[in-house]
Protein backbone atom coordinates (compact mmCIF):
# COMPACT_ATOMS: atom_id res chain seq x y z
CA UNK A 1 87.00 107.57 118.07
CA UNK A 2 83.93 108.30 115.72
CA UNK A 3 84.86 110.31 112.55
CA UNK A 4 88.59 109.90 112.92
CA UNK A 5 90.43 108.38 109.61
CA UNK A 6 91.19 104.89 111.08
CA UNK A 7 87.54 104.30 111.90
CA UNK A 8 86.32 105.21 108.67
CA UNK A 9 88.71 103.09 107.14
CA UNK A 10 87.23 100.37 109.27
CA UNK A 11 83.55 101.39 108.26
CA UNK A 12 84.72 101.02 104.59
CA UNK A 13 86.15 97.53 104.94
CA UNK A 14 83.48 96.07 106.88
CA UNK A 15 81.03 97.29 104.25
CA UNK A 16 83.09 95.30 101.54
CA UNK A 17 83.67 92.34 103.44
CA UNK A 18 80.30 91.97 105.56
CA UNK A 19 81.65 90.51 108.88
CA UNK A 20 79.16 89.86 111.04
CA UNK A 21 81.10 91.33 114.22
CA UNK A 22 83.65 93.30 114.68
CA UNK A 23 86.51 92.86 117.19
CA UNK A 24 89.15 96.08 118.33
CA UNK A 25 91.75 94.29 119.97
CA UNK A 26 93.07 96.47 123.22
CA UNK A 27 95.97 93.71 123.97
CA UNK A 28 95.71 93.16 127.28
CA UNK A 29 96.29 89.61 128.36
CA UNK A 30 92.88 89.10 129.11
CA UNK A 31 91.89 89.49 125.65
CA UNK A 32 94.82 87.00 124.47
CA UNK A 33 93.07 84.29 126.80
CA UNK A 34 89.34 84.89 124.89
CA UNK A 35 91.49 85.24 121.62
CA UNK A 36 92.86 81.10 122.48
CA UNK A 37 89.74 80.30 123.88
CA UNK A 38 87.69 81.36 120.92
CA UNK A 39 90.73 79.31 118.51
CA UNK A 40 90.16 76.57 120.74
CA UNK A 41 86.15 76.38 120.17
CA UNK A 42 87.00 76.60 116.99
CA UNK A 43 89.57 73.81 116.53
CA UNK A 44 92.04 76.95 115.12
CA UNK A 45 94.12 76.43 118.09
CA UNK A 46 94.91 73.24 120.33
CA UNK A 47 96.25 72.97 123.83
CA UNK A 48 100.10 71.66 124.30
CA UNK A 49 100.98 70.06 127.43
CA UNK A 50 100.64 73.19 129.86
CA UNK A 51 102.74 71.55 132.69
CA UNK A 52 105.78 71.47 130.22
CA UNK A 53 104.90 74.35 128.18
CA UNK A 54 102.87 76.43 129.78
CA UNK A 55 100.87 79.02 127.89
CA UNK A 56 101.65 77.46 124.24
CA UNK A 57 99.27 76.27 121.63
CA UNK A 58 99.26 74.49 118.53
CA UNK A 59 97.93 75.89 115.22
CA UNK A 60 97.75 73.58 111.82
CA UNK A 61 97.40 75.74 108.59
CA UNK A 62 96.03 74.38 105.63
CA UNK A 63 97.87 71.40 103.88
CA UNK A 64 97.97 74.08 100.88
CA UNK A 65 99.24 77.47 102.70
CA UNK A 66 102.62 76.23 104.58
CA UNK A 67 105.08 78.96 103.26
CA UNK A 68 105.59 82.24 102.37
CA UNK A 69 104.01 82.77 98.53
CA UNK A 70 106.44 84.92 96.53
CA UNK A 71 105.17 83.91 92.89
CA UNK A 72 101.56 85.41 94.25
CA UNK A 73 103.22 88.62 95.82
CA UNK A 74 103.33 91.56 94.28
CA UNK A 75 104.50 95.36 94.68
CA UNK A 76 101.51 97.51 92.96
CA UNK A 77 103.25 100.73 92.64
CA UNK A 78 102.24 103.16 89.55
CA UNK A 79 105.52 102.62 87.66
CA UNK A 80 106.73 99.05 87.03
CA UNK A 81 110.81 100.44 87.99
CA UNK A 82 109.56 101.50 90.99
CA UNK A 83 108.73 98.11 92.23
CA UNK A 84 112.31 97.30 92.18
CA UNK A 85 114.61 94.18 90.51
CA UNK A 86 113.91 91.46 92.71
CA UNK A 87 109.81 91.75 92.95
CA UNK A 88 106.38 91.08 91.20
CA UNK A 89 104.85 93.93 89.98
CA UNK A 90 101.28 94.42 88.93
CA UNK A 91 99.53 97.05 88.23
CA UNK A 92 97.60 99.09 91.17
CA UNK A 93 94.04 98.86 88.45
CA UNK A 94 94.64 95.05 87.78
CA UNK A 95 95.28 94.16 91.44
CA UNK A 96 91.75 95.62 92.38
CA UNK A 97 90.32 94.75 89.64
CA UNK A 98 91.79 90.87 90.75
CA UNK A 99 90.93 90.87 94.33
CA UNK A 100 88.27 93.37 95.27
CA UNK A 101 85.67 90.49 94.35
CA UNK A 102 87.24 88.57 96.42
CA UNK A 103 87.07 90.92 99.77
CA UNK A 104 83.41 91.42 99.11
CA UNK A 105 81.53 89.74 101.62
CA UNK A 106 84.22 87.19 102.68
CA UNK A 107 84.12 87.54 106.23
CA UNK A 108 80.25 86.56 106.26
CA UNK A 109 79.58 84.38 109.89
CA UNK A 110 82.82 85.71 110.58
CA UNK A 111 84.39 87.91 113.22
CA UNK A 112 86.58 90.61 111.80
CA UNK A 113 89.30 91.53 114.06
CA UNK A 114 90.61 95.12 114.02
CA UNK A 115 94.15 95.01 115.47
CA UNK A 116 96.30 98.23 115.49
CA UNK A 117 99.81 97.92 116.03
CA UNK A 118 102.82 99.12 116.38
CA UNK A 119 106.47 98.30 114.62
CA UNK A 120 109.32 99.61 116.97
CA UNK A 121 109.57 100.49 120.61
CA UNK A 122 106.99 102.74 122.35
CA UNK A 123 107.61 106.23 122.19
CA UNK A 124 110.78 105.75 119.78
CA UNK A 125 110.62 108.23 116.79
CA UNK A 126 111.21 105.80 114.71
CA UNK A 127 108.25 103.75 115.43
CA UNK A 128 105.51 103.36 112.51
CA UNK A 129 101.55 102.73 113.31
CA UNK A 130 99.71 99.44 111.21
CA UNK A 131 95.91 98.55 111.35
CA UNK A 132 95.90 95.00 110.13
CA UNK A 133 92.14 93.60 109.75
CA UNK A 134 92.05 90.25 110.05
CA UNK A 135 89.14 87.06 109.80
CA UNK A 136 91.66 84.96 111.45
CA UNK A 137 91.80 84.44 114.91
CA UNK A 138 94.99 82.75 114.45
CA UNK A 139 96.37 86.07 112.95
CA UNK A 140 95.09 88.22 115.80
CA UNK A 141 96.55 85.86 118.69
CA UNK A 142 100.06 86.09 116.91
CA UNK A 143 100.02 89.77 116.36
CA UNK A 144 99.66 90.35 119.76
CA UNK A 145 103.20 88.60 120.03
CA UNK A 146 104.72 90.10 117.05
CA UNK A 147 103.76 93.50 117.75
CA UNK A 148 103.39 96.21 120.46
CA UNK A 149 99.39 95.98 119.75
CA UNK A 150 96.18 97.55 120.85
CA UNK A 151 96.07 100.98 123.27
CA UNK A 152 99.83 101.49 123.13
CA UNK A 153 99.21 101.92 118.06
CA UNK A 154 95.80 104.17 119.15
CA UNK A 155 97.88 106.37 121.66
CA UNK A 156 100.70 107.43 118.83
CA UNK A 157 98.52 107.27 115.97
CA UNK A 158 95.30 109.43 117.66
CA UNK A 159 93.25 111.10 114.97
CA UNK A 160 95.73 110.97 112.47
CA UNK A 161 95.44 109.35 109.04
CA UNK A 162 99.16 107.94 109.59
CA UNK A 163 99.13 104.70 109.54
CA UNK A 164 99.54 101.38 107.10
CA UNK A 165 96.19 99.64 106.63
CA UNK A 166 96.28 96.21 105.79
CA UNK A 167 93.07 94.20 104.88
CA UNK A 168 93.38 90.07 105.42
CA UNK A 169 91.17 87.52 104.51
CA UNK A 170 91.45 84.31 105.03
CA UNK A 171 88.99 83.75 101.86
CA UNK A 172 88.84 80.25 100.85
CA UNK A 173 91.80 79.16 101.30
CA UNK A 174 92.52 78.42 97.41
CA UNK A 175 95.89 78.96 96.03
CA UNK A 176 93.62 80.10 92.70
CA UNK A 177 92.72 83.00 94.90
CA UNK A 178 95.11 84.01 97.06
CA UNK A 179 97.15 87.38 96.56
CA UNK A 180 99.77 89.40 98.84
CA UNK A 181 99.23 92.77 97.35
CA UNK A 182 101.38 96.20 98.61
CA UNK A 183 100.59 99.64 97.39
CA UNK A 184 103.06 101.67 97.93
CA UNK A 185 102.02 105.01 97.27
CA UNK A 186 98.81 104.50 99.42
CA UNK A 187 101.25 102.52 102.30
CA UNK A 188 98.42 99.82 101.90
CA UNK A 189 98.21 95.64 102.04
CA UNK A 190 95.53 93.69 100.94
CA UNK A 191 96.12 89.68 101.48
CA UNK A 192 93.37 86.94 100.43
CA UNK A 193 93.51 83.53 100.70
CA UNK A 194 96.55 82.63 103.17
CA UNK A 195 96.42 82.26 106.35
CA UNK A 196 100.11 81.11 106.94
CA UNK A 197 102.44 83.77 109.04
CA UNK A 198 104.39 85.69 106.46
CA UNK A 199 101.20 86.00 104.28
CA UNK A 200 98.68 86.85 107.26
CA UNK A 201 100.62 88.63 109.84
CA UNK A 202 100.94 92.05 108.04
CA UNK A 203 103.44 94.00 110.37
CA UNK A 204 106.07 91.16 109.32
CA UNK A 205 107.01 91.19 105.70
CA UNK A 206 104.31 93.46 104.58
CA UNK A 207 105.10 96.19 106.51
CA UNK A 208 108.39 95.87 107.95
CA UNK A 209 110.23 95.38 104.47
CA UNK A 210 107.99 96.08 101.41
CA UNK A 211 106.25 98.96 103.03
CA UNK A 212 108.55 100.03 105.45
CA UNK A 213 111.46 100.35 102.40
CA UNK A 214 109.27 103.16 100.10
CA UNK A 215 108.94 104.76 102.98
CA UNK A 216 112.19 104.86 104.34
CA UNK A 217 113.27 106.21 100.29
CA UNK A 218 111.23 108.80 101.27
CA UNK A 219 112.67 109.89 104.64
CA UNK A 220 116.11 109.15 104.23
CA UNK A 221 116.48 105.29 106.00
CA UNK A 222 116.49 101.85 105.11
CA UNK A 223 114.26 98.70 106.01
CA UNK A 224 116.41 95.61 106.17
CA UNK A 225 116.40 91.77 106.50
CA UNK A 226 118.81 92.18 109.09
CA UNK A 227 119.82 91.00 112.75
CA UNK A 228 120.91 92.90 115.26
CA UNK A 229 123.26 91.79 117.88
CA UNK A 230 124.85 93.58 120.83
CA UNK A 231 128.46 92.71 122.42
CA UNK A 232 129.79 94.02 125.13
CA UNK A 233 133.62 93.23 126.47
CA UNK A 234 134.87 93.31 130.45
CA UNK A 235 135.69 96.31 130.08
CA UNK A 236 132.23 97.68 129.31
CA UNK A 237 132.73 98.77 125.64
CA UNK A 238 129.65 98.20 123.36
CA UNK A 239 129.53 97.33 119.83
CA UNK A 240 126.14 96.70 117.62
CA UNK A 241 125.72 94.46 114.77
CA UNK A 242 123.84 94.23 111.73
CA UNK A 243 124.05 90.98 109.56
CA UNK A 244 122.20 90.02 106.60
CA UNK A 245 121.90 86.68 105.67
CA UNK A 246 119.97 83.85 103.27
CA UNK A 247 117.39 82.19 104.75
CA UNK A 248 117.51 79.25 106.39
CA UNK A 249 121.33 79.93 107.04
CA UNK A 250 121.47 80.72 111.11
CA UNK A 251 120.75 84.30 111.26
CA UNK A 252 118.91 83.57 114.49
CA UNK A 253 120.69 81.29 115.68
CA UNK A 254 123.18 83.93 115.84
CA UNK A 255 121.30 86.67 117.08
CA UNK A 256 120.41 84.64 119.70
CA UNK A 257 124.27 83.74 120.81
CA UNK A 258 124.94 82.69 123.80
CA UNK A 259 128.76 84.09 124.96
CA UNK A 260 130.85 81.57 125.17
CA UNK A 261 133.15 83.65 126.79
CA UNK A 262 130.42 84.88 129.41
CA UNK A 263 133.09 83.47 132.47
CA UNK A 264 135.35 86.37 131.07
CA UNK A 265 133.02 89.31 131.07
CA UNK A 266 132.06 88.92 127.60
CA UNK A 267 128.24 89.13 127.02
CA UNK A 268 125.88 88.78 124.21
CA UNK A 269 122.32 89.96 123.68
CA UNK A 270 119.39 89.59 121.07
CA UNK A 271 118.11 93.16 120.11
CA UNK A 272 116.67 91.59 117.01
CA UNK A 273 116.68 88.35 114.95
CA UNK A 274 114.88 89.21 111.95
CA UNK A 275 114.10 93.25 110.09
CA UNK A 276 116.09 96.22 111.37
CA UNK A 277 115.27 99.95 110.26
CA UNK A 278 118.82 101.84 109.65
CA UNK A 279 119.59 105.34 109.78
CA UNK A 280 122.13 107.92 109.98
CA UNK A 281 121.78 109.54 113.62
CA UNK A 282 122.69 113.38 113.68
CA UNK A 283 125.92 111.91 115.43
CA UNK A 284 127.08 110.73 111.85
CA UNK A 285 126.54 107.21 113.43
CA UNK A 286 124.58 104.31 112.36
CA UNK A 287 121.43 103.52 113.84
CA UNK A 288 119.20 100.83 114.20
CA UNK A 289 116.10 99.43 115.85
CA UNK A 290 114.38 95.72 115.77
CA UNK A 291 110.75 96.82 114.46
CA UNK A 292 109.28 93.80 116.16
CA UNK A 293 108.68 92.75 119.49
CA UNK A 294 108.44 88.99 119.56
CA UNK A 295 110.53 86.36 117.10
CA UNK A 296 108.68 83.80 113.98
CA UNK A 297 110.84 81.65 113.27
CA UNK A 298 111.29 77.57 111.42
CA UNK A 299 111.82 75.02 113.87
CA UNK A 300 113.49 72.59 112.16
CA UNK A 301 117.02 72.53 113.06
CA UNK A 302 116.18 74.39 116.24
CA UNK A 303 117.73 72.60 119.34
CA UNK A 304 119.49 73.11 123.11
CA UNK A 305 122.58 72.45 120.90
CA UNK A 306 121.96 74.98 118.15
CA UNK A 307 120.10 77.99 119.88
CA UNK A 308 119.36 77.27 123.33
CA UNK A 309 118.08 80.85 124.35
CA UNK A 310 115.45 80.52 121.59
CA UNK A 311 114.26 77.15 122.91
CA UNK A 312 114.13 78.77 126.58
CA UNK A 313 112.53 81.47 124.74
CA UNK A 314 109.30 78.96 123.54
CA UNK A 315 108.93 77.01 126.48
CA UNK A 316 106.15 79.77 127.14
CA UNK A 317 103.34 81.46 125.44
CA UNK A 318 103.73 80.39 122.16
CA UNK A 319 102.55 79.43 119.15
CA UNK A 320 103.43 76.66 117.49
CA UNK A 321 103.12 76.15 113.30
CA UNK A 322 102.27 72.38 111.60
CA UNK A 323 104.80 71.09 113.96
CA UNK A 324 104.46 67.30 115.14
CA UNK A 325 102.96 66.43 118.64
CA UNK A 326 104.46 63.36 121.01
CA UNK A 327 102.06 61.89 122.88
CA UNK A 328 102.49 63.60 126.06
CA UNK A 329 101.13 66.89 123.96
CA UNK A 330 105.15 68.12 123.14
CA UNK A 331 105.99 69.82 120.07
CA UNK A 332 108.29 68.17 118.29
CA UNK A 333 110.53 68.95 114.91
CA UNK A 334 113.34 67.85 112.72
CA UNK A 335 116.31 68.15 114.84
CA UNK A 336 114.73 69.21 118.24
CA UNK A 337 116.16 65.92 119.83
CA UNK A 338 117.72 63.34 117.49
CA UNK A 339 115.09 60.52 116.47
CA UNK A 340 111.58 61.09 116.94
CA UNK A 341 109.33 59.23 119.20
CA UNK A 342 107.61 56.57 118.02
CA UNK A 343 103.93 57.78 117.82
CA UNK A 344 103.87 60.92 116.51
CA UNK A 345 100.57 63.19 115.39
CA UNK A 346 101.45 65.24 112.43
């Protein structure tokens, strides 16, 4: 790969942030194993009861960086209208300006993992390439499930210089200095400071949405917060569906329906709970595809009674987020069960 645009990007980065390793991620399962084992060593990551859930671990983010941090996100484009109604805007001089001192030799006695990725299904022509570098180990393990990463991004993206770079650091954790930063016009992220999912894990929000909609202006589609559902009747007609939704108001839970009329020859199935790309096909028909490839998503309220594919879903190689722990080394959450045990570690 020497001299190709994605590894001088990487040369540039690791000059500004000093790490003293660096990582490519290939995402094999072997790797995901060393990826735990090194969280483990490093108390990043804890062990769940493997008996009842058999692959998952527990992560605990810092008691400041537990959500998403829209008053610290901003959309850097070169005009303030093109950053849209609803977003931050700053300035692509003063965001540098801001958080380039901040890169510079963060990831000292650090590993810095290089993780390419890929949002949408393998070989689809819709599918985009991200590089997300990353200090977190945390970040790389849950890429792996959120994207389609390692030899499957290098393959499409080659030696071409098409691809979103994003550049993470988990910094020092301070809310004082901690930025979610999108350029636009360069397709880039930078993101200091958090190391809580929709902050850290770039191909999510960062990508998906933000990025993913000034591109799609530019080639004719749109990037949605949208599920996707598909339905299917006895008689083998199938229908799609795209639904937007406010947070925290069931969108997965209904993209993750189970038929209720399944005894009739009515079925159900997930294609996607969370971002869907639209277009016009050449048919004159809608199109969509789910970007991602695994689901991040809050537990509370999540239950056998309220989503019960989703909970068959985690029982297995999972991460779980600053939920509680019975005990016996369960997860447990608002609403999983009714009451909660009696000892609890939170």
């Amino acid at each position: 790969m020497s001299g190709t645009p994605l590894e001088r990007w990487v040369d540039e980065v690791a000059a500004i942030t000093q790490p003293d390793r660096i990582v490519w991620c290939d995402g094999s399962d072997e790797e995901a194993q060393q990826l735990y084992e090194q969280g483990l060593a490093e108390r990043t990551f804890y062990r769940l009861n493997q008996k009842a859930y058999p692959g998952c671990h527990l992560h605990r983010s810092h008691p400041s960086d537990v959500a998403r941090t829209e008053h610290l996100t901003f959309i850097c484009s070169r005009r303030q209208e093109d950053a849209g109604p609803t977003n931050n805007w700053m300035s692509p001089e003063e965001a540098r300006a801001k958080t380039l001192p901040l890169f510079r030799g963060a990831m000292k006695g650090r590993t810095m993992y290089v993780l390419p990725y890929l949002m949408g299904p393998v070989g689809s022509p819709f599918s985009k390439v991200g590089v997300e570098v990353t200090d977190s180990v945390y970040v790389a393990a849950s890429m792996r499930i959120m994207t389609r990463l390692g030899k499957v991004a290098l393959e499409q993206l080659g030696n071409s210089e098409d691809f979103c770079p994003g550049l993470h650091s988990l910094g020092d954790l301070s809310p004082e200095r901690r930025f979610i930063l999108h350029f636009p016009e360069e397709r880039t992220i930078w993101s200091v400071g958090s190391g809580y999912g929709g902050n850290a894990l770039l191909g999510k929000k960062c990508f998906s949405l933000r990025i993913a909609s000034w591109i799609g202006r530019q080639e004719g589609w749109l990037a949605e917060h949208m599920l996707i559902l598909g339905l299917e009747d006895p008689s083998g007609q199938v229908w799609y569906m795209a639904a937007a939704f406010p947070s925290a108001c069931g969108k997965t839970n209904l993209a993750m329906l189970v038929s209720p009329l399944a005894d009739r020859g009515y079925r159900v199935w997930t294609v996607g709970d969370d971002i869907a790309w639209l277009r016009i096909g050449p048919d004159g028909r809608l199109w969509a595809v789910n970007p991602e490839a695994g689901f991040f998503g809050v537990a509370p309220g999540t239950s056998d009674r309220t989503n019960p594919n989703m909970m068959a879903a985690i029982r297995r190689n999972t991460i779980f987020t600053n939920v509680a722990v019975t005990q016996d080394g369960l997860p447990w959450w608002e609403g999983i069960n009714g009451t909660g045990p009696d000892s609890l570690i939170d």
